[in-house]
N, C-alpha and C. Protein backbone atom coordinates (compact mmCIF):
# COMPACT_ATOMS: atom_id res chain seq x y z
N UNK A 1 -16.62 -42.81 -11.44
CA UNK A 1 -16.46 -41.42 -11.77
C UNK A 1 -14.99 -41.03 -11.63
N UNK A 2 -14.60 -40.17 -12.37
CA UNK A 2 -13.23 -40.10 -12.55
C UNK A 2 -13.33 -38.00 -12.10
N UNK A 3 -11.95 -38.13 -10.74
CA UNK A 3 -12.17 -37.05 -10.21
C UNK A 3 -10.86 -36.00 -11.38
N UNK A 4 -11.80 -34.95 -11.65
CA UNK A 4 -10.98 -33.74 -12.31
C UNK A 4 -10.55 -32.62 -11.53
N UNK A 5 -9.29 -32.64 -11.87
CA UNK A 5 -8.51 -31.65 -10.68
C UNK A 5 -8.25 -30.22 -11.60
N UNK A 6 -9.38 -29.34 -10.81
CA UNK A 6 -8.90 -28.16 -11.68
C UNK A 6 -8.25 -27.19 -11.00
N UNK A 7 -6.76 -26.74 -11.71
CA UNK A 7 -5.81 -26.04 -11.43
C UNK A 7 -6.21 -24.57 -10.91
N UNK A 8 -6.25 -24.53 -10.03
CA UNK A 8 -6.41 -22.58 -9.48
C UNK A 8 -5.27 -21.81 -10.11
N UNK A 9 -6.18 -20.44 -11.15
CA UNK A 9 -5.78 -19.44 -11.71
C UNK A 9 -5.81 -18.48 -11.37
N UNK A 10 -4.53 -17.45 -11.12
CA UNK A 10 -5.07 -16.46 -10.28
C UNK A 10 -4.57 -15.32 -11.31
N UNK A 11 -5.36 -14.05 -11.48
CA UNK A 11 -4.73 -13.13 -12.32
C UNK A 11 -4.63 -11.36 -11.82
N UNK A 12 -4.17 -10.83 -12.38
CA UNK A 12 -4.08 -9.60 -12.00
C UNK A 12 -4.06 -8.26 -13.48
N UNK A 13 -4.87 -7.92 -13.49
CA UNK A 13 -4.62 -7.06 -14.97
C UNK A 13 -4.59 -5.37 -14.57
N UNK A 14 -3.94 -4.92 -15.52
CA UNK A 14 -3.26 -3.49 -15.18
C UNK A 14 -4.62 -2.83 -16.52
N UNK A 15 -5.13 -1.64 -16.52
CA UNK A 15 -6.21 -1.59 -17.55
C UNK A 15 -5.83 0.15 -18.07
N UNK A 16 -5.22 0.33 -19.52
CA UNK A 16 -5.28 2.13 -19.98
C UNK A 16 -3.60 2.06 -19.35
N UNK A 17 -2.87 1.60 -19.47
CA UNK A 17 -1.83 1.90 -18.84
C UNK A 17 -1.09 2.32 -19.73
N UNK A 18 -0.22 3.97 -19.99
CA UNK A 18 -0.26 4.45 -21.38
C UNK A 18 1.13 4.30 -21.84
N UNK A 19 1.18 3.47 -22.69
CA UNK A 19 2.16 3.00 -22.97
C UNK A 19 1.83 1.81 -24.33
N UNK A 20 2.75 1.79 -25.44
CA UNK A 20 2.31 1.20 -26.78
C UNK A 20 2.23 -0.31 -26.05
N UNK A 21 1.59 -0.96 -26.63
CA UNK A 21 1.80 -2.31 -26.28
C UNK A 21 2.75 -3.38 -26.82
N UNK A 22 3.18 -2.82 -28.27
CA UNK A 22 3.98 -3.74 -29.39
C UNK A 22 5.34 -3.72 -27.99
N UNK A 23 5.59 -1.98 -27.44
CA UNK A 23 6.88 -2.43 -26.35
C UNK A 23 6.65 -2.44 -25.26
N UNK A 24 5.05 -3.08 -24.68
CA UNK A 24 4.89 -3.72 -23.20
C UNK A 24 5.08 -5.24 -23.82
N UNK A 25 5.08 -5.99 -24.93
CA UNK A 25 4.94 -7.17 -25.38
C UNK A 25 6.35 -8.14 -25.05
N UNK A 26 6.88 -6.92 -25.73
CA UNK A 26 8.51 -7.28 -25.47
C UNK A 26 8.77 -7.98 -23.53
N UNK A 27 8.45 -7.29 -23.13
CA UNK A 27 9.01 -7.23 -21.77
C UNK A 27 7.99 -8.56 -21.33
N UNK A 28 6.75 -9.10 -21.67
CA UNK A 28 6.05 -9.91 -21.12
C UNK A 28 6.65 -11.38 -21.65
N UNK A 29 7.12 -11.07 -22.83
CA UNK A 29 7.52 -12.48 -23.28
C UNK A 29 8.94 -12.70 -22.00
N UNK A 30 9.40 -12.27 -21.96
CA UNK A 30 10.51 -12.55 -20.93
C UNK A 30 10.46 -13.70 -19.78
N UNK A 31 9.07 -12.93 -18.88
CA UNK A 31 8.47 -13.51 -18.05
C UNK A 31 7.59 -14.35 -17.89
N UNK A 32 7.55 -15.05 -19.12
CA UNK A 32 6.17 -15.90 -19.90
C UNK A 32 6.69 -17.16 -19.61
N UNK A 33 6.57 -18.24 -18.38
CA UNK A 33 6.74 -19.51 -18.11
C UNK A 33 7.89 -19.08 -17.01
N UNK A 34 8.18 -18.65 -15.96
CA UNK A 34 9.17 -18.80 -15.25
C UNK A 34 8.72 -18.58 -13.78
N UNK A 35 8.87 -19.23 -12.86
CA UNK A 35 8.68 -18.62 -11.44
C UNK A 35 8.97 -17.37 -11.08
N UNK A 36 8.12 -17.07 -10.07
CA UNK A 36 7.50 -15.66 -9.39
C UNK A 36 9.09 -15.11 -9.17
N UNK A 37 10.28 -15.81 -8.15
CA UNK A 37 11.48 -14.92 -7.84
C UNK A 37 11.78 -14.86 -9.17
N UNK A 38 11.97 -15.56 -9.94
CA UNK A 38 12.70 -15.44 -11.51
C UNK A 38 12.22 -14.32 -12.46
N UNK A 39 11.14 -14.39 -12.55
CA UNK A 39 10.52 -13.44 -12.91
C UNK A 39 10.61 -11.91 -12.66
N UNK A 40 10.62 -11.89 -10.96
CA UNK A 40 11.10 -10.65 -10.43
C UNK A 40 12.75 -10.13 -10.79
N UNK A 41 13.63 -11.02 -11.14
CA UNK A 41 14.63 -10.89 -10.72
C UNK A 41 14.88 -10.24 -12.63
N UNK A 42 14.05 -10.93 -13.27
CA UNK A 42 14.54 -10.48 -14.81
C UNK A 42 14.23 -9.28 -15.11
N UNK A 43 12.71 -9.33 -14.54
CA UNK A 43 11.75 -7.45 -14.43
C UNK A 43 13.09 -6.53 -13.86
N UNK A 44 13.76 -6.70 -12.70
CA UNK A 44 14.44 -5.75 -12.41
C UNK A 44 15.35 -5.49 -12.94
N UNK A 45 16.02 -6.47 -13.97
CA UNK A 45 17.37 -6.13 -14.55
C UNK A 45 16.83 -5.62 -15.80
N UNK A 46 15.35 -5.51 -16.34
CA UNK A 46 15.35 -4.97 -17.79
C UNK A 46 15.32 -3.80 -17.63
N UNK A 47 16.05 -2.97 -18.44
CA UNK A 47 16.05 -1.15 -18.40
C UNK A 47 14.97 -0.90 -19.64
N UNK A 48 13.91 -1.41 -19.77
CA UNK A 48 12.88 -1.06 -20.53
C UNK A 48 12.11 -0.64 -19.60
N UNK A 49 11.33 1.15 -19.77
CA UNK A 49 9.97 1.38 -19.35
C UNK A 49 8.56 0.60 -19.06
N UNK A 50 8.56 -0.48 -19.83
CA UNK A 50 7.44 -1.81 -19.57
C UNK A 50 7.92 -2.42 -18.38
N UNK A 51 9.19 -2.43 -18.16
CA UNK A 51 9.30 -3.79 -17.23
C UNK A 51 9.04 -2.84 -15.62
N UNK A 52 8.78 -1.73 -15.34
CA UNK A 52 8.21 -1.14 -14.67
C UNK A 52 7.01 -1.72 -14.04
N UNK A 53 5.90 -1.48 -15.61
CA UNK A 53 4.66 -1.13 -15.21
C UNK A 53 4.37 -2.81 -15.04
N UNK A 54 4.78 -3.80 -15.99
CA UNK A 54 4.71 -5.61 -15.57
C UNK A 54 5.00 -5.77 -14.38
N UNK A 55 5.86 -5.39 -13.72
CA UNK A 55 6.44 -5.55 -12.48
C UNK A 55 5.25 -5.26 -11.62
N UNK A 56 4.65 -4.42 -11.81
CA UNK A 56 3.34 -3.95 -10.82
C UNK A 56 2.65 -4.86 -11.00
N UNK A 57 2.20 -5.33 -11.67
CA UNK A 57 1.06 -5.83 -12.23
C UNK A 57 1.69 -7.23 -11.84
N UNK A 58 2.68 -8.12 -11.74
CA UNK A 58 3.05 -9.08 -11.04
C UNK A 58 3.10 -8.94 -9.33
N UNK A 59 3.58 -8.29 -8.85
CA UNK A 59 3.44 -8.31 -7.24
C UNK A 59 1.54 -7.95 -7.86
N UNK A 60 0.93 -7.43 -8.26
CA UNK A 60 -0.52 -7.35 -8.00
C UNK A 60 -1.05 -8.96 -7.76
N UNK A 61 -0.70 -9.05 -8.87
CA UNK A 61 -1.06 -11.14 -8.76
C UNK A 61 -0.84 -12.16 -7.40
N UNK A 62 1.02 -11.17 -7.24
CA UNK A 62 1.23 -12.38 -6.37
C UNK A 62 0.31 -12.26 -5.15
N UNK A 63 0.11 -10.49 -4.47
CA UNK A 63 -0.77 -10.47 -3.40
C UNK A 63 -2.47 -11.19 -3.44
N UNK A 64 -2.86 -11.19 -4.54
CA UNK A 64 -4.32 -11.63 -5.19
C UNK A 64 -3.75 -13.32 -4.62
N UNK A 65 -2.87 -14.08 -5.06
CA UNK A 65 -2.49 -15.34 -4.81
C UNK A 65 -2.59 -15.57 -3.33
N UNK A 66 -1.87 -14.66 -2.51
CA UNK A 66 -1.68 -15.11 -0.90
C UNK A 66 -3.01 -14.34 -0.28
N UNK A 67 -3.42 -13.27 -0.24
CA UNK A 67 -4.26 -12.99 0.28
C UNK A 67 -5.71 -13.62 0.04
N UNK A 68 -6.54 -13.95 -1.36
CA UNK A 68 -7.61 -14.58 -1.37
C UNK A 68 -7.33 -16.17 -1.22
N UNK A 69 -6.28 -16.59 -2.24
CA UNK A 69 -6.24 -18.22 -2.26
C UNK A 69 -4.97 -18.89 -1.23
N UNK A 70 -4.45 -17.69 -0.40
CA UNK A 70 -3.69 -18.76 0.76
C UNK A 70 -3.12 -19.22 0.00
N UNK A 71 -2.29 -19.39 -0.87
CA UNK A 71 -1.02 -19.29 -2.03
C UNK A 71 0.18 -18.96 -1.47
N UNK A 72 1.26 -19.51 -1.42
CA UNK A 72 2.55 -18.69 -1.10
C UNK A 72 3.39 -18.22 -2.61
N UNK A 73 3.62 -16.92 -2.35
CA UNK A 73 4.02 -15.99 -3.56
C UNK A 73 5.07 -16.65 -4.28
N UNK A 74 6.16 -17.40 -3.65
CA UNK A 74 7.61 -17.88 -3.81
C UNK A 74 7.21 -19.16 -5.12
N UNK A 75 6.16 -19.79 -4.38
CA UNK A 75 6.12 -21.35 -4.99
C UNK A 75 5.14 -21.29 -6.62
N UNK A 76 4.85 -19.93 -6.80
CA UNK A 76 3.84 -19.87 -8.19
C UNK A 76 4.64 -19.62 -9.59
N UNK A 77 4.02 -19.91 -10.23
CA UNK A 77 4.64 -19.88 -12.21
C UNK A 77 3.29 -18.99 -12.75
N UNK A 78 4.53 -18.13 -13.52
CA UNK A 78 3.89 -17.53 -14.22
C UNK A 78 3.29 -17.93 -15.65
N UNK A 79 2.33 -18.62 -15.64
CA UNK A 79 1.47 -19.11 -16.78
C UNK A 79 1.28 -18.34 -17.83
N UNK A 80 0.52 -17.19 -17.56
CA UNK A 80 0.60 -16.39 -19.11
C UNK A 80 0.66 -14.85 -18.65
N UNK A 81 1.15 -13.92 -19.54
CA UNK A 81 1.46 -12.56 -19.88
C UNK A 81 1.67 -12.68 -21.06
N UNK A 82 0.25 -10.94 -21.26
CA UNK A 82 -0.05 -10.82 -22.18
C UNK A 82 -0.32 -9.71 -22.09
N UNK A 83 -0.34 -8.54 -23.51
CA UNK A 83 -0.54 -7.25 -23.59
C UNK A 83 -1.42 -7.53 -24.32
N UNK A 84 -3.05 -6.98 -24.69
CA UNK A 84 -3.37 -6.12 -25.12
C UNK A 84 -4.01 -4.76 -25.74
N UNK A 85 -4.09 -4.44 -26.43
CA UNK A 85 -4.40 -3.14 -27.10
C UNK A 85 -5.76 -2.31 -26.42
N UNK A 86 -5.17 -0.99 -25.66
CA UNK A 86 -6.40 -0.45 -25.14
C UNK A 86 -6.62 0.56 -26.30
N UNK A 87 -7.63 1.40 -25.90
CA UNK A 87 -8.15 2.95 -26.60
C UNK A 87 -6.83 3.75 -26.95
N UNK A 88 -6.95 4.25 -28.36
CA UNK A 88 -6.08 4.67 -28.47
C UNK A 88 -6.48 6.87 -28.53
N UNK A 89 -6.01 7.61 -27.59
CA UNK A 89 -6.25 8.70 -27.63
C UNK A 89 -5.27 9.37 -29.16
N UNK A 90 -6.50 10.53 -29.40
CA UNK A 90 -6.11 10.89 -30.55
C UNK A 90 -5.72 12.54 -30.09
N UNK A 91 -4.94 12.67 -30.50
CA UNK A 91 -4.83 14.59 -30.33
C UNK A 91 -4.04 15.25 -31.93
N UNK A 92 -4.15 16.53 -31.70
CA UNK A 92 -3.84 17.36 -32.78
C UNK A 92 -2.91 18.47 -32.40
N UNK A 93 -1.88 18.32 -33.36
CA UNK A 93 -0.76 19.35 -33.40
C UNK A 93 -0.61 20.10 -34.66
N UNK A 94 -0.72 21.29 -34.01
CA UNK A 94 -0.55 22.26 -35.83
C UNK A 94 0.32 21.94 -36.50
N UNK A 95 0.41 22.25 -37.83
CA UNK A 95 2.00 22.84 -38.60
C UNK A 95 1.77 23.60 -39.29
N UNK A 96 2.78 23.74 -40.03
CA UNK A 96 2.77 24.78 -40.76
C UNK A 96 1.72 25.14 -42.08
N UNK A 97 1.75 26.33 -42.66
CA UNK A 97 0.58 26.43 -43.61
C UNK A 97 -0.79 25.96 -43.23
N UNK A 98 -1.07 26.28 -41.91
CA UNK A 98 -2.64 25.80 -41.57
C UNK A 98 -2.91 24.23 -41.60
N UNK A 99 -1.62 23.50 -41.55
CA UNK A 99 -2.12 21.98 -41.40
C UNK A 99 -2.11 21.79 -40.13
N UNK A 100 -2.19 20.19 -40.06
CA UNK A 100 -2.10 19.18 -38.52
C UNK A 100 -1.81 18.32 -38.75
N UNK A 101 -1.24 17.56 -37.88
CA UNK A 101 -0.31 16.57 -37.77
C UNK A 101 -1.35 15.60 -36.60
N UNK A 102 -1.39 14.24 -36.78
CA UNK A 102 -2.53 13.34 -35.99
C UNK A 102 -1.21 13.16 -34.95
N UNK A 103 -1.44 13.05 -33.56
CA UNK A 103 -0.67 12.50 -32.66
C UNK A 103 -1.28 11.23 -32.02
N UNK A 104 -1.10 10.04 -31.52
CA UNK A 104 -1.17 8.67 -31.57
C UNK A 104 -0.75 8.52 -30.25
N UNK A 105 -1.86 8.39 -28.84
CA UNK A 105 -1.11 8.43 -27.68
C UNK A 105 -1.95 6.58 -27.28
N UNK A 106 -0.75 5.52 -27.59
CA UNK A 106 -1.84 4.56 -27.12
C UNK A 106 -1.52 4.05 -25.81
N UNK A 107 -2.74 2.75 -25.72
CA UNK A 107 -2.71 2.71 -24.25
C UNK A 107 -2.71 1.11 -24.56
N UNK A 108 -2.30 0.42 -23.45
CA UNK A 108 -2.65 -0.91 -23.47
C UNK A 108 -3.01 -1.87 -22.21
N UNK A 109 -3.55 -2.98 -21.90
CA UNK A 109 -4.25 -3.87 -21.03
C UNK A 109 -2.96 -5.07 -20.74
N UNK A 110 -2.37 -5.03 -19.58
CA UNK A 110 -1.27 -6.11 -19.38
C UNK A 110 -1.94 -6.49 -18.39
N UNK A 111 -1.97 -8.31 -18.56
CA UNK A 111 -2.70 -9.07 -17.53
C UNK A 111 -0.96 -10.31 -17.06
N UNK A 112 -1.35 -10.51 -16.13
CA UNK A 112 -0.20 -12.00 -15.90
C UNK A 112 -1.09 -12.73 -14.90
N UNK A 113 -0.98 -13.86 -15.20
CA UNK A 113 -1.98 -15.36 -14.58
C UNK A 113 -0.75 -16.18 -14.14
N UNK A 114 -0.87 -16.80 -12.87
CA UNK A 114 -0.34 -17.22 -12.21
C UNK A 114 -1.31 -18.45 -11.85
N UNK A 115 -0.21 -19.41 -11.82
CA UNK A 115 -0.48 -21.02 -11.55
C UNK A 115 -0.18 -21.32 -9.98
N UNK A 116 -0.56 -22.46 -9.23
CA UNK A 116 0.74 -22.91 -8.33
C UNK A 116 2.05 -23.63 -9.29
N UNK A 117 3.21 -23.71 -8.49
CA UNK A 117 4.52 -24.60 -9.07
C UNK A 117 4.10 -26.09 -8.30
N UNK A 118 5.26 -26.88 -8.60
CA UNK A 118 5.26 -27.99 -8.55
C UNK A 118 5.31 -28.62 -7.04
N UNK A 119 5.63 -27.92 -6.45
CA UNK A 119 5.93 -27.61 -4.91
C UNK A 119 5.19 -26.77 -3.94
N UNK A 120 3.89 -26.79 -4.33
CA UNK A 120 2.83 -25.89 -3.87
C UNK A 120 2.57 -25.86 -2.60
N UNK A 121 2.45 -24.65 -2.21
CA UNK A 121 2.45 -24.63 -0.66
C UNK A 121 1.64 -23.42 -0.61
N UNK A 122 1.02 -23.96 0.63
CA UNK A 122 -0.24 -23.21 0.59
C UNK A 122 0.30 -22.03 2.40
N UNK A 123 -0.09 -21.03 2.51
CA UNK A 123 0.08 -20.14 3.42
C UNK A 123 -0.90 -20.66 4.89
N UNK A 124 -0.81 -21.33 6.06
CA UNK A 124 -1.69 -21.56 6.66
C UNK A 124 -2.37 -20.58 7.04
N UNK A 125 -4.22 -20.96 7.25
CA UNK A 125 -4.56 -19.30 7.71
C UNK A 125 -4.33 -19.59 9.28
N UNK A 126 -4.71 -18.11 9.67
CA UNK A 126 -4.32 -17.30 11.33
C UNK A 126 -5.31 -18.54 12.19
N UNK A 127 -4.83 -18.72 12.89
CA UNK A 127 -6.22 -19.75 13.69
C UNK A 127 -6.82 -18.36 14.07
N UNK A 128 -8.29 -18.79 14.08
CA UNK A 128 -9.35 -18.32 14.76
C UNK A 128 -8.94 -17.34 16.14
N UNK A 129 -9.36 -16.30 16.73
CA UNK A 129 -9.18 -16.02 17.48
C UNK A 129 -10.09 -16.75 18.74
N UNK A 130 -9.69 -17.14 19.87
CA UNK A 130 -11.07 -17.93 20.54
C UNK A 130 -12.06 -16.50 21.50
N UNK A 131 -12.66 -16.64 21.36
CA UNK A 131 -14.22 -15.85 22.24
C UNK A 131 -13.73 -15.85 23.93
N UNK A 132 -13.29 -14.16 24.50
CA UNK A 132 -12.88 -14.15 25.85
C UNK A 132 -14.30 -14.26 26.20
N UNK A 133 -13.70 -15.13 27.62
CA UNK A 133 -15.19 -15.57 28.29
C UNK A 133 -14.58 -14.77 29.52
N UNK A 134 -15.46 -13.92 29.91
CA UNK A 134 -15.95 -13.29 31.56
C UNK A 134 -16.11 -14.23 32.43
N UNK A 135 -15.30 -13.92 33.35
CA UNK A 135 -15.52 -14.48 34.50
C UNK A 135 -16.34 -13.70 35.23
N UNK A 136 -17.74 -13.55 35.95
CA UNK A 136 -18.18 -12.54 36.84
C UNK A 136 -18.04 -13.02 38.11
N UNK A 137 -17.60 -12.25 39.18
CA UNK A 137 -17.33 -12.60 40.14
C UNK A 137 -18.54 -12.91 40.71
N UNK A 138 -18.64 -13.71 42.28
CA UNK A 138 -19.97 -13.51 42.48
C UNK A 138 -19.89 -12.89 44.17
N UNK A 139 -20.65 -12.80 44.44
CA UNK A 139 -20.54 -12.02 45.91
C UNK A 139 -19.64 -12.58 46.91
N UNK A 140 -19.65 -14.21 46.82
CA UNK A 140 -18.65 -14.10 47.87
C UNK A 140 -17.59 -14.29 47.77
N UNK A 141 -17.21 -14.20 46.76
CA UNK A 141 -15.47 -13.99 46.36
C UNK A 141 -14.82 -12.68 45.71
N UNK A 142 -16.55 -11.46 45.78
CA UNK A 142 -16.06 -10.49 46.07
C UNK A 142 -15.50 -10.05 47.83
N UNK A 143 -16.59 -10.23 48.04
CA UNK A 143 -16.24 -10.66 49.78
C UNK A 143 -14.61 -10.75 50.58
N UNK A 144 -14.46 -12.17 49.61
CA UNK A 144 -12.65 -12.30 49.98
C UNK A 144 -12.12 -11.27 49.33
N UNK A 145 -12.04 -10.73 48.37
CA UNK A 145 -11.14 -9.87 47.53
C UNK A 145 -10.93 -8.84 48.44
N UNK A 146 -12.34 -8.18 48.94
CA UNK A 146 -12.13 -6.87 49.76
C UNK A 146 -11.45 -6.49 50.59
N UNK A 147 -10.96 -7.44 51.70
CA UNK A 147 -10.52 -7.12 52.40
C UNK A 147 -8.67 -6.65 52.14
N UNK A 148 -8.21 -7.61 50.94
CA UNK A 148 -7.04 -8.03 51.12
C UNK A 148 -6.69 -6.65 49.76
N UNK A 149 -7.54 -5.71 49.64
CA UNK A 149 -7.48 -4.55 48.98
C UNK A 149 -7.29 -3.71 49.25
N UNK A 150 -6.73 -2.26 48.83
CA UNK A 150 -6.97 -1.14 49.18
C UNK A 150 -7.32 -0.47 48.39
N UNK A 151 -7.95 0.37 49.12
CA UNK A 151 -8.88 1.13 48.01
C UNK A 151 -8.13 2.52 47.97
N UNK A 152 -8.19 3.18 46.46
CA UNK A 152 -7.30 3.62 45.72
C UNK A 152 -7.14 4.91 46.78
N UNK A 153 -6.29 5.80 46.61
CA UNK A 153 -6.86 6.92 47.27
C UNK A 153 -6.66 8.25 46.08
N UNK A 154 -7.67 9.12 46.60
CA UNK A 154 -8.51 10.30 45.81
C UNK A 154 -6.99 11.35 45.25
N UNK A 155 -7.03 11.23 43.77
CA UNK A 155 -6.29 12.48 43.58
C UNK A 155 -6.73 13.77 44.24
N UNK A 156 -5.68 14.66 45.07
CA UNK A 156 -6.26 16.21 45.40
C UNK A 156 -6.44 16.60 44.41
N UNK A 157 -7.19 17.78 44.78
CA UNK A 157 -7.56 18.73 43.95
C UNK A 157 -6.81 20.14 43.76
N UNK A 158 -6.11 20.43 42.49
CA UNK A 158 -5.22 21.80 42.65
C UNK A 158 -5.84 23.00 43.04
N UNK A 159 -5.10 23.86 43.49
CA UNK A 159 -5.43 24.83 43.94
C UNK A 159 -6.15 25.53 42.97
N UNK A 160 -7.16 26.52 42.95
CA UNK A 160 -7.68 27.23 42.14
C UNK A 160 -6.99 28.11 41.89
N UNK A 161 -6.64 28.52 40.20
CA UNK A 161 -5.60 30.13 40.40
C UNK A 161 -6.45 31.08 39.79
N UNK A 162 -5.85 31.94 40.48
CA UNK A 162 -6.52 33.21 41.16
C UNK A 162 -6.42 34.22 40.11
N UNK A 163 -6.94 35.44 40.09
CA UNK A 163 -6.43 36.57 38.83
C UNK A 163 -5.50 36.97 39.01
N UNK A 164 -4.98 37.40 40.32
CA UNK A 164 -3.64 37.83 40.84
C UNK A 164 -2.45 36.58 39.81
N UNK A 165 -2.70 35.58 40.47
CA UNK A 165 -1.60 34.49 39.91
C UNK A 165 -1.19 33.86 38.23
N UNK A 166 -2.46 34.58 37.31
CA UNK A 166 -2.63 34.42 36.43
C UNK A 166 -2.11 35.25 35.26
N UNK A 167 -2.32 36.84 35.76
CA UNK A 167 -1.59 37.83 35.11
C UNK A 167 0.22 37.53 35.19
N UNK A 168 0.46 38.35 33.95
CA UNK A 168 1.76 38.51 33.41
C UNK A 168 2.32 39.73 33.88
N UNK A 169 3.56 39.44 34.97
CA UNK A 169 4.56 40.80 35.54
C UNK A 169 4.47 42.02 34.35
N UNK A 170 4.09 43.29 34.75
CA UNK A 170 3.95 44.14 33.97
C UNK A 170 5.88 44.77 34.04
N UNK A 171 5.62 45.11 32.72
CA UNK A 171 7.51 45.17 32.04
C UNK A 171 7.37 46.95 31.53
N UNK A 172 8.38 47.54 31.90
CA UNK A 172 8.09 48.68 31.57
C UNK A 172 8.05 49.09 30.30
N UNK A 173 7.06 50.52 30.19
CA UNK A 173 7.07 50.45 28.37
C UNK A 173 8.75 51.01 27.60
N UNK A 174 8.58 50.50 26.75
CA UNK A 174 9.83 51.12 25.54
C UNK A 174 9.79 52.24 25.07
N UNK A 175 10.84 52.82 24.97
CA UNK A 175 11.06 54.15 24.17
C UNK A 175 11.67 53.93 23.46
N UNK A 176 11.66 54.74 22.03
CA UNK A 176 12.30 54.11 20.73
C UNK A 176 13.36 55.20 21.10
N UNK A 177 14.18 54.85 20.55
CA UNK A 177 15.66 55.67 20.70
C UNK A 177 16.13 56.29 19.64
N UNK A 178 16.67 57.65 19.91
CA UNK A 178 16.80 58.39 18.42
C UNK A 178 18.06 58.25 18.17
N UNK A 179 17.93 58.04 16.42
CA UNK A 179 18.94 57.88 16.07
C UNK A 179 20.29 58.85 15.96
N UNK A 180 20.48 60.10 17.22
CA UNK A 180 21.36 61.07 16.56
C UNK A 180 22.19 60.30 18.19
N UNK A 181 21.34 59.80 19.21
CA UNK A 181 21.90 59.18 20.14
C UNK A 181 22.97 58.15 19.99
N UNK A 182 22.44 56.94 19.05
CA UNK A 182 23.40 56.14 18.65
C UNK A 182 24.34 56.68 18.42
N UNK A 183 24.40 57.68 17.42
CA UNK A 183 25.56 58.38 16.87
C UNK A 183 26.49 58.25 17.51
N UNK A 184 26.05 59.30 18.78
CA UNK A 184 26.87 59.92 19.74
C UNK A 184 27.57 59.38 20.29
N UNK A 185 27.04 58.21 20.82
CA UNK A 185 27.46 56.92 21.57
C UNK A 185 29.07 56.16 21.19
């Protein structure tokens, strides 16, 4: 029997993301065969609006890579990116003489699939945490403990305050002052 080694694919797709696809296409071919930093590094230098929303949609992958398949983000190729074509919303704008004009708001589906590279390295998982085991003491090594203890002693208790101590110094009342006084002054 002859053993077949099948390559783990990992993908991430962005879905309605509104934006034409003919210029999310542009921006995917870029990133179409190049490693994960390379990739990042081209997304950030394109001043196209696509290379935004690809960019998301790549860190989406790479976390899908390390978090389910224990993948390290650094060591993956980007296999395929691809746009396409979602629902396209339709709306209506008047003009003139009682017409309309069709407005064309489309949307499109950008996926990117990620391979391992050639140098695959896998993220080790967390070891296991191990199960705290209780020790219960048993009587006679509570026994020893006791003596060589002290036992805590009792917070006091504050004083109770009183109504006297509670009220607010009475302040004498105000008189508004007339204004022919200021004057004078």
């Amino acid at each position: 029997m002859s053993a077949v080694e099948t390559q783990q694919e990992v993908r991430a797709v962005a879905k309605w993301v509104r934006m034409s696809p003919r210029k999310a296409r542009l921006v995917a071919e870029h990133i179409r065969g190049r490693s994960v930093p390379e990739a990042r590094t081209v997304l950030a230098f394109t001043q196209r609006a696509a290379a935004r929303e690809v960019e998301k949609v790549l860190r989406s992958a790479v976390a899908n890579a390390e978090a389910n398949h224990g993948l390290l983000g650094d060591s993956l190729i980007v296999s395929a990116a691809y746009v396409d074509e979602g629902p396209v919303m339709k709306r209506w704008r008047a003009r003139a003489r009682g017409r309309v004009a069709r407005i064309k708001k489309p949307t499109c589906h950008i996926t990117v699939k990620l391979v391992p590279g050639p140098e695959t390295a896998r993220i080790a998982p967390p070891p296991a945490p191990e199960p705290a085991v209780e020790e219960t003491p048993t009587p006679a090594a509570e026994a020893k403990a006791a003596p060589d203890e002290k036992p805590e002693p009792k917070p006091k208790a504050e004083p109770k305050a009183t109504a006297e101590s509670t009220e607010k110094p009475q302040s004498k009342p105000r008189t508004p002052r007339k204004k022919n006084e200021e004057a004078e002054s």
